[in-house]
C-alpha atoms as a PDB file:
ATOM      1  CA  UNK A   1       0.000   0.000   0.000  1.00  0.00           C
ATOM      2  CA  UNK A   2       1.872   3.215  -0.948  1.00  0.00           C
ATOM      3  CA  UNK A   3      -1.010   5.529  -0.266  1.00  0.00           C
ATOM      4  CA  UNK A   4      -0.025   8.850   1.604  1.00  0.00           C
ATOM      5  CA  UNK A   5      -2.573   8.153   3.988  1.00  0.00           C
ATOM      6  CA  UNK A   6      -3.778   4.949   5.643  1.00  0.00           C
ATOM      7  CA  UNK A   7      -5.164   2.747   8.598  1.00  0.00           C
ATOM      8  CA  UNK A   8      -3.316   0.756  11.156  1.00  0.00           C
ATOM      9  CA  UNK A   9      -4.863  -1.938  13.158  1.00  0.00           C
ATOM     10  CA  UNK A  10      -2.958  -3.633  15.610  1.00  0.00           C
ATOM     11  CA  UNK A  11      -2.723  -6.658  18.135  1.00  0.00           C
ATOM     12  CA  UNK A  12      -0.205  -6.331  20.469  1.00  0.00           C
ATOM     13  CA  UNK A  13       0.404  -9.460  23.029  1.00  0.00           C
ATOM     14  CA  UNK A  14       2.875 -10.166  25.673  1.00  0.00           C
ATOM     15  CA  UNK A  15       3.354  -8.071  29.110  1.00  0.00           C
ATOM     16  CA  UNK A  16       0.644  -4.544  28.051  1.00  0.00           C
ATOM     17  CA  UNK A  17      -1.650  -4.667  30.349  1.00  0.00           C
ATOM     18  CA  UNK A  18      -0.905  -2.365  33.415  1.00  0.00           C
ATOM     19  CA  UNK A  19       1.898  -1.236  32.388  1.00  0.00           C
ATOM     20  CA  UNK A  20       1.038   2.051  30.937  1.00  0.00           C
ATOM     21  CA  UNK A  21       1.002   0.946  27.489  1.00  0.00           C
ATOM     22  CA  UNK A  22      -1.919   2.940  25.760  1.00  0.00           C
ATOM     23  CA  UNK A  23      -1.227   5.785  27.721  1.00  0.00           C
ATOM     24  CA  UNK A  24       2.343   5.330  26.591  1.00  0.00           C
ATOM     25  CA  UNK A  25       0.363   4.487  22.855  1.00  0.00           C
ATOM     26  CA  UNK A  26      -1.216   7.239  22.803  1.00  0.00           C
ATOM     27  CA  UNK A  27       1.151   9.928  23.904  1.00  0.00           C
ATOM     28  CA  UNK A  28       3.604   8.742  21.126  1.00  0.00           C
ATOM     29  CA  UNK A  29       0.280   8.896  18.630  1.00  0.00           C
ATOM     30  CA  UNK A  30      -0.329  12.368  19.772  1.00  0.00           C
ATOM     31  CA  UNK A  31       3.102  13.564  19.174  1.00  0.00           C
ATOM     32  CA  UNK A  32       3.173  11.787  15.466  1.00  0.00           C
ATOM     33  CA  UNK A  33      -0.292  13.576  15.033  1.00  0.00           C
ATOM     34  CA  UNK A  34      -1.845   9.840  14.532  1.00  0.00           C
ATOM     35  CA  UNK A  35      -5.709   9.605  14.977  1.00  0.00           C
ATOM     36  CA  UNK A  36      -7.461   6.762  16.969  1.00  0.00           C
ATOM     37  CA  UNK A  37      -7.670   4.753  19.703  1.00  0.00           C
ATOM     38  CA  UNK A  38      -6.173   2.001  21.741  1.00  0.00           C
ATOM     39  CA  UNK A  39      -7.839  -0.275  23.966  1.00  0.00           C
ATOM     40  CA  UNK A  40      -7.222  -2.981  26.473  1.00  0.00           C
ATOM     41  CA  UNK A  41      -9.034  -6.940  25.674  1.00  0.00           C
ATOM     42  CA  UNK A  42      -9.973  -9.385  27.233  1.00  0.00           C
ATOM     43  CA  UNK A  43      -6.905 -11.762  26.647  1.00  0.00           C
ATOM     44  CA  UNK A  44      -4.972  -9.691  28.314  1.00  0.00           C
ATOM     45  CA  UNK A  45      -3.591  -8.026  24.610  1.00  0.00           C
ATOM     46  CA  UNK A  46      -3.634  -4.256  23.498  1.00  0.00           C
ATOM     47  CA  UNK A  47      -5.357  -3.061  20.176  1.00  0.00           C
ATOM     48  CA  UNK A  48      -4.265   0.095  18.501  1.00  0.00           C
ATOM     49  CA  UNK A  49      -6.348   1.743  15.704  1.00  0.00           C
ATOM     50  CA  UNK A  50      -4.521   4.490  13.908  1.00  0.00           C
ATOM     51  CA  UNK A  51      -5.067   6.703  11.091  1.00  0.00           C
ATOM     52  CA  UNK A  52      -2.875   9.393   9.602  1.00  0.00           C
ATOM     53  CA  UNK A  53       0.260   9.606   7.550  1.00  0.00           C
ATOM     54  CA  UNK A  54       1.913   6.159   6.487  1.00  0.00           C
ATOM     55  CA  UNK A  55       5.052   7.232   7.795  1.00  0.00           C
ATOM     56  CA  UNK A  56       3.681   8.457  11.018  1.00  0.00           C
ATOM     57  CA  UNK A  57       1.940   4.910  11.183  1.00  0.00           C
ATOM     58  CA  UNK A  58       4.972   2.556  10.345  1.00  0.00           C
ATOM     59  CA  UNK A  59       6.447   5.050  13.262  1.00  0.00           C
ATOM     60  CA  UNK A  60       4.000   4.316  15.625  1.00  0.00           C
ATOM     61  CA  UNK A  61       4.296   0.701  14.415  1.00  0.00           C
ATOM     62  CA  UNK A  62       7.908   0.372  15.420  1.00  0.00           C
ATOM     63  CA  UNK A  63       7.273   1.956  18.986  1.00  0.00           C
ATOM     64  CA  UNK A  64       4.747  -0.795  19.428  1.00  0.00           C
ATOM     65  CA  UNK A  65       6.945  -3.182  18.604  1.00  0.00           C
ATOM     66  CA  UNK A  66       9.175  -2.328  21.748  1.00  0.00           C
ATOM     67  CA  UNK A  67       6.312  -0.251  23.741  1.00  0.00           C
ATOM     68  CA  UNK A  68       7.022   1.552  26.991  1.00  0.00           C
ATOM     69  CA  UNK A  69      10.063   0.584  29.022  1.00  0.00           C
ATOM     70  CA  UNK A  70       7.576  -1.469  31.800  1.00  0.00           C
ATOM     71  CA  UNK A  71       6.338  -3.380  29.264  1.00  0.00           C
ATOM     72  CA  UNK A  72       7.270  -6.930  26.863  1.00  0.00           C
ATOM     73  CA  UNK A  73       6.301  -7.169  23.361  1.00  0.00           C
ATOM     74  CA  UNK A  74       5.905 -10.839  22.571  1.00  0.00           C
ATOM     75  CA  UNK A  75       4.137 -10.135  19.020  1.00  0.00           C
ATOM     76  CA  UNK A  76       2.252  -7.208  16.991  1.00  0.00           C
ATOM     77  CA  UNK A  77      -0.111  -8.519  14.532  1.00  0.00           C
ATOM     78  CA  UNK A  78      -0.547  -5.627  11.970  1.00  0.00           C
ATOM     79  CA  UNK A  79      -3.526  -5.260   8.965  1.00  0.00           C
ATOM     80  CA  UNK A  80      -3.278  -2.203   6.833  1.00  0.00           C
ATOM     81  CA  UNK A  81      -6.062  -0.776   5.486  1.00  0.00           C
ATOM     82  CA  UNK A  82      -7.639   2.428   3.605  1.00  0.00           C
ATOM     83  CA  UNK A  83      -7.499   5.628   5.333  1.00  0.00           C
ATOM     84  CA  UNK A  84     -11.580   6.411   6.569  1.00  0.00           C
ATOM     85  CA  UNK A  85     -11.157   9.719   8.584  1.00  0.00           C
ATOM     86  CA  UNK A  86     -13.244   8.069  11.431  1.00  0.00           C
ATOM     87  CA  UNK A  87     -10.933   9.858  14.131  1.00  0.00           C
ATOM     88  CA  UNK A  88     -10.792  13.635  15.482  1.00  0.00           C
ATOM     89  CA  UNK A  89      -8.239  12.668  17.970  1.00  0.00           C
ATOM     90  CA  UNK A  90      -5.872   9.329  19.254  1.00  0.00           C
ATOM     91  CA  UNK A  91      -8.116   8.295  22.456  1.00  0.00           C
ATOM     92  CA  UNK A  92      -7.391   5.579  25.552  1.00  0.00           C
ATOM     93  CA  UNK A  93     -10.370   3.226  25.544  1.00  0.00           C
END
């Protein structure tokens, strides 16, 4: 997808769960002016839903990958997508 605009969905597993991870998520979505939301489920895994930039997304992609320094990444499942415009702002759900 070379689009200059997209959407990121994203399953993040391991240690994310209390550990300030979307607050972490969304601080470093904020500051790459991403749009969208992450959310804790009920596996004990993190989603993130981002739109914006592709290059602000593979950015906020590679943070995932590591998160904040409390947490441990196991895996990131990632789907790219078309960019909607469903998002004013990046939220914590």
């Amino acid at each position: 997808m070379s689009e200059r605009r997209a959407r990121l969905q994203a399953f993040v597993t391991g240690r994310v769960q209390g550990v300030f991870y979307r607050a972490s998520a969304a601080a470093e979505a904020r500051r790459l002016q991403v749009r969208g939301f992450a959310r804790n489920l009920a596996d004990g895994s993190v989603e993130i839903v981002a739109e914006g930039e592709r290059t602000a997304l593979e950015a906020l992609l590679e943070w995932a990958r590591k998160g904040p320094p409390q947490a441990n990444v196991k895996e990131v499942q990632v789907e790219w997508a078309a960019y909607h415009g469903d998002f004013h702002q990046f939220r914590i759900r």
